[in-house]
C-alpha atoms as a PDB file:
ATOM      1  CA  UNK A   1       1.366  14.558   9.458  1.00  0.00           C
ATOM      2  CA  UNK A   2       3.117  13.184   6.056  1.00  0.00           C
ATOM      3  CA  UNK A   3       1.689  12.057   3.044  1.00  0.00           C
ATOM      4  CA  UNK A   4       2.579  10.003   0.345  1.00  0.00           C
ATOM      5  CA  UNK A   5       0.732   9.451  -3.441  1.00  0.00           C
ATOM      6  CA  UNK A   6       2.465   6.814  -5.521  1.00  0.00           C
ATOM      7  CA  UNK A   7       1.820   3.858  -7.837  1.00  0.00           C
ATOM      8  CA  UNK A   8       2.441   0.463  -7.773  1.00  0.00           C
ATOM      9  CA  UNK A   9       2.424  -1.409 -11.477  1.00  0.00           C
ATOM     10  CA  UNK A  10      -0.157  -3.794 -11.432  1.00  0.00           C
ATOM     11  CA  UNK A  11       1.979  -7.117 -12.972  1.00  0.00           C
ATOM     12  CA  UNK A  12       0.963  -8.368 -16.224  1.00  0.00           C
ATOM     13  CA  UNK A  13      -1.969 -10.810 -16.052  1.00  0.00           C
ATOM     14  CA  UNK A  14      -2.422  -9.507 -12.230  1.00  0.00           C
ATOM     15  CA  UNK A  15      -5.451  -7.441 -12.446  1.00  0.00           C
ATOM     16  CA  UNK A  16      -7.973  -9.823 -11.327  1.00  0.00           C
ATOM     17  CA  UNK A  17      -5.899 -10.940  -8.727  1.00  0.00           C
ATOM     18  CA  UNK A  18      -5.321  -7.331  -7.631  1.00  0.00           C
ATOM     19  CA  UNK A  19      -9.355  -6.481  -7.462  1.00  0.00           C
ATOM     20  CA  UNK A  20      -9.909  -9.725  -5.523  1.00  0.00           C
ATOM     21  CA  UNK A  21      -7.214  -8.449  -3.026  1.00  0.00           C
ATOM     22  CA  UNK A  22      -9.122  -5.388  -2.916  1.00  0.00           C
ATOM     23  CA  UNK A  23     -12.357  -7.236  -2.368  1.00  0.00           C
ATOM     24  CA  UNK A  24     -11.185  -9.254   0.586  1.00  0.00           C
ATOM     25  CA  UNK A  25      -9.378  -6.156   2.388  1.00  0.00           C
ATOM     26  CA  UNK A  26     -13.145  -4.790   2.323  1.00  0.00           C
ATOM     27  CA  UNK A  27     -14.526  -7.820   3.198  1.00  0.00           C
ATOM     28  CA  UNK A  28     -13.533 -10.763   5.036  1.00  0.00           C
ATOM     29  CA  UNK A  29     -10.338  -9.098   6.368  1.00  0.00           C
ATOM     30  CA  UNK A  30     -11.340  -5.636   6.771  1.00  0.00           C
ATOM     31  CA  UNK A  31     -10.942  -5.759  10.861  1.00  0.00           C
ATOM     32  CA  UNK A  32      -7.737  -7.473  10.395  1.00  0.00           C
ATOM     33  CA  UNK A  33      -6.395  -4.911   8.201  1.00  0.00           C
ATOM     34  CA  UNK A  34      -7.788  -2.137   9.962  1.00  0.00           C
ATOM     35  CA  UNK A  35      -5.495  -3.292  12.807  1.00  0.00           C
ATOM     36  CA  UNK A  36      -2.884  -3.589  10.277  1.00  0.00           C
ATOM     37  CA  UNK A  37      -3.012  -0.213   9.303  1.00  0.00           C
ATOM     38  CA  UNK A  38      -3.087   0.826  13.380  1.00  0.00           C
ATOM     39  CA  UNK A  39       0.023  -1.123  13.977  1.00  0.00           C
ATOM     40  CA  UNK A  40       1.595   0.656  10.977  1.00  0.00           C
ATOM     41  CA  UNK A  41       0.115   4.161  12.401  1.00  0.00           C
ATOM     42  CA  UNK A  42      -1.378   5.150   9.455  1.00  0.00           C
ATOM     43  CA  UNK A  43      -4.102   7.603   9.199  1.00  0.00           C
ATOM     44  CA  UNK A  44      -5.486   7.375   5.684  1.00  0.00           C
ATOM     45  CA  UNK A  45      -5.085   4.901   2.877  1.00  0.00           C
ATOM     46  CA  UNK A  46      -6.769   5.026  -0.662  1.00  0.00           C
ATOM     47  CA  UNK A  47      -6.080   3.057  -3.244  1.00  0.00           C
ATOM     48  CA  UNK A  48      -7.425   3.337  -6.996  1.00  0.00           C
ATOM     49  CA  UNK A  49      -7.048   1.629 -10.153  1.00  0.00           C
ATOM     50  CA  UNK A  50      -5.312   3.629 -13.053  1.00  0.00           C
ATOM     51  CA  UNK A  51      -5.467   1.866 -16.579  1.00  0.00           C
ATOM     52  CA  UNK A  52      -2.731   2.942 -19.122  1.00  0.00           C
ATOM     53  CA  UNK A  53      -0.794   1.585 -22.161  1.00  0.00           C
ATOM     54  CA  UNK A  54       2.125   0.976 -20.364  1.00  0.00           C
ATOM     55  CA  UNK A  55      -0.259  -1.424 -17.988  1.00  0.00           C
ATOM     56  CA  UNK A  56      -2.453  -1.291 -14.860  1.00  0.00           C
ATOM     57  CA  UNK A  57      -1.153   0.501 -11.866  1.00  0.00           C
ATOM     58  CA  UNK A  58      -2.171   0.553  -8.298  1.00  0.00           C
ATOM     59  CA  UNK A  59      -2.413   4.616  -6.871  1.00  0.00           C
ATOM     60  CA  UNK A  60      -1.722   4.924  -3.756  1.00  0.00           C
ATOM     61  CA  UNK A  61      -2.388   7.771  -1.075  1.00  0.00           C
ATOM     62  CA  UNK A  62      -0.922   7.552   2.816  1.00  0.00           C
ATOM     63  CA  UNK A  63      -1.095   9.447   5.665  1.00  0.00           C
ATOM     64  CA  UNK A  64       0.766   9.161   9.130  1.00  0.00           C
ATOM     65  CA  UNK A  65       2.803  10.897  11.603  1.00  0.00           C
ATOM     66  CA  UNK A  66       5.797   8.973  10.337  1.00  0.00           C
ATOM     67  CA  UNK A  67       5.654   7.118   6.933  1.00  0.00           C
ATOM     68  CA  UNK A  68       8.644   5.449   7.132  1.00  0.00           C
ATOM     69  CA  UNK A  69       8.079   3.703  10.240  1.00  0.00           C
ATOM     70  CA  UNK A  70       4.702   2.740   8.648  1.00  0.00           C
ATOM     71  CA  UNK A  71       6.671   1.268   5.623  1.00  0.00           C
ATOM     72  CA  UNK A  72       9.026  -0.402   7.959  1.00  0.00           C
ATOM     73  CA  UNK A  73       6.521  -1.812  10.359  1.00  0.00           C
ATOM     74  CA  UNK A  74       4.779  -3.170   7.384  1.00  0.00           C
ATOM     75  CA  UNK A  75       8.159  -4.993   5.658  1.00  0.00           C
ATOM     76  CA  UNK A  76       8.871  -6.574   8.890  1.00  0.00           C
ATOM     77  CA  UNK A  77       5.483  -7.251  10.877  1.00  0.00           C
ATOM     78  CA  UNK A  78       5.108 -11.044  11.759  1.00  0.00           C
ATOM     79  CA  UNK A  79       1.594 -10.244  12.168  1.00  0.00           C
ATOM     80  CA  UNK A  80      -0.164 -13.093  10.210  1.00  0.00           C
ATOM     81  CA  UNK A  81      -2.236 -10.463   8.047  1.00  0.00           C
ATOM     82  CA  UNK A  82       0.718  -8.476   7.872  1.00  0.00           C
ATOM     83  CA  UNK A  83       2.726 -11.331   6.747  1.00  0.00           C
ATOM     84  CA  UNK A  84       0.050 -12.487   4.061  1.00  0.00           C
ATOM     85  CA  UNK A  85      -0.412  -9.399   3.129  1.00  0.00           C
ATOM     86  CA  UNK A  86       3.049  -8.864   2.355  1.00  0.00           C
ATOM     87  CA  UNK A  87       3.295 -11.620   0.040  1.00  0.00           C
ATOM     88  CA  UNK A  88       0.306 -10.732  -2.028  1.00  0.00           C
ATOM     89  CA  UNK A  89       2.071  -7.273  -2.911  1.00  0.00           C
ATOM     90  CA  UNK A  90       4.675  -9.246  -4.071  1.00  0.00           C
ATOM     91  CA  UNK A  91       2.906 -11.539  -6.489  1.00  0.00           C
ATOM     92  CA  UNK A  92       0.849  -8.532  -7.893  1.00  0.00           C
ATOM     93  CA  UNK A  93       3.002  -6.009  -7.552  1.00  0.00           C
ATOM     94  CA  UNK A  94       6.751  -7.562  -7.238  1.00  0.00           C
ATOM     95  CA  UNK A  95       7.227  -5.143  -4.092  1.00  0.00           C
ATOM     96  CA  UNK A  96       9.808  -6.847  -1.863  1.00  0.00           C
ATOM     97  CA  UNK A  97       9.883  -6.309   1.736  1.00  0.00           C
ATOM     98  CA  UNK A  98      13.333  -5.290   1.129  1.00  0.00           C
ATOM     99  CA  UNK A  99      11.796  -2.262  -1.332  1.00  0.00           C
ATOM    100  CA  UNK A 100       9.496  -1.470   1.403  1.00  0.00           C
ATOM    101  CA  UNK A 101      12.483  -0.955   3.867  1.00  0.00           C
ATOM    102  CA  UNK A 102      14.409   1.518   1.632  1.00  0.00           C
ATOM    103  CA  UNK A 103      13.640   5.070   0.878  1.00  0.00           C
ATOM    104  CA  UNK A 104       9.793   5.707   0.590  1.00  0.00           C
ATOM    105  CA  UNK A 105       8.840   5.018  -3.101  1.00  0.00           C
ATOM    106  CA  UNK A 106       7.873   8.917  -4.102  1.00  0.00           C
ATOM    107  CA  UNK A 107       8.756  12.354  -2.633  1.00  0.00           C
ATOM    108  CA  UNK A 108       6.560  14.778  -1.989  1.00  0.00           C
ATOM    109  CA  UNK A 109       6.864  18.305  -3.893  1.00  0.00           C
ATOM    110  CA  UNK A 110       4.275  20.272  -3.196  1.00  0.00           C
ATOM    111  CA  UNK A 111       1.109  20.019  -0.601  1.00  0.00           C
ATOM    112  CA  UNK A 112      -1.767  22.553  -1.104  1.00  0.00           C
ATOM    113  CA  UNK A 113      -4.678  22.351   1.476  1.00  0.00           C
ATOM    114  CA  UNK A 114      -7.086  25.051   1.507  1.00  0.00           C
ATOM    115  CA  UNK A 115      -8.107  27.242   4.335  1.00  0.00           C
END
């Protein structure tokens, strides 16, 4: 299994747009991205809010057996959620699908699980 924490700036003037993302991922299109996140065969996704003075981020954790297939299958789904989904990461976050096809956004240094 490989994971992945990174951050995703939150764009100026975004933030309220970014919350009400978050809201209707929970909400009215939780089932829809809960299939999303099958098709992309990802195991765990959390995402929290980190307020700083160089501006909001997004954190992100992920978890699957291959993460960049998940990244892939997400920049190139034409899944309807997939594909709205996709262009709401754009307009608060100015990822491309392109970006999402590249190298994953963060490497992983060091793991540490107990037990």
């Amino acid at each position: 299994m490989e994971c992945i924490t990174w951050f995703a700036p939150i764009l100026p003037g975004k933030l309220d747009e970014w919350k009400s993302l978050i809201e209707e991922v929970q909400g009215p299109r939780k089932e829809e991205h809960r299939r999303s996140r099958e098709r992309m065969g990802l195991k765990r996704e959390v995402v929290s809010h980190m307020p700083t003075p160089q501006g909001d981020f997004a954190c992100l954790f992920h978890e699957a057996e291959d993460l960049a297939k998940s990244f892939q299958i997400a920049a190139t789904s034409d899944d309807p959620h997939d594909q709205w989904f996709r262009e709401k990461i754009m307009e608060v976050h100015g990822i491309t699908p392109e970006m999402l096809q590249g190298p994953l956004p963060a490497s992983l240094h060091f793991d540490y699980k107990a037990g």
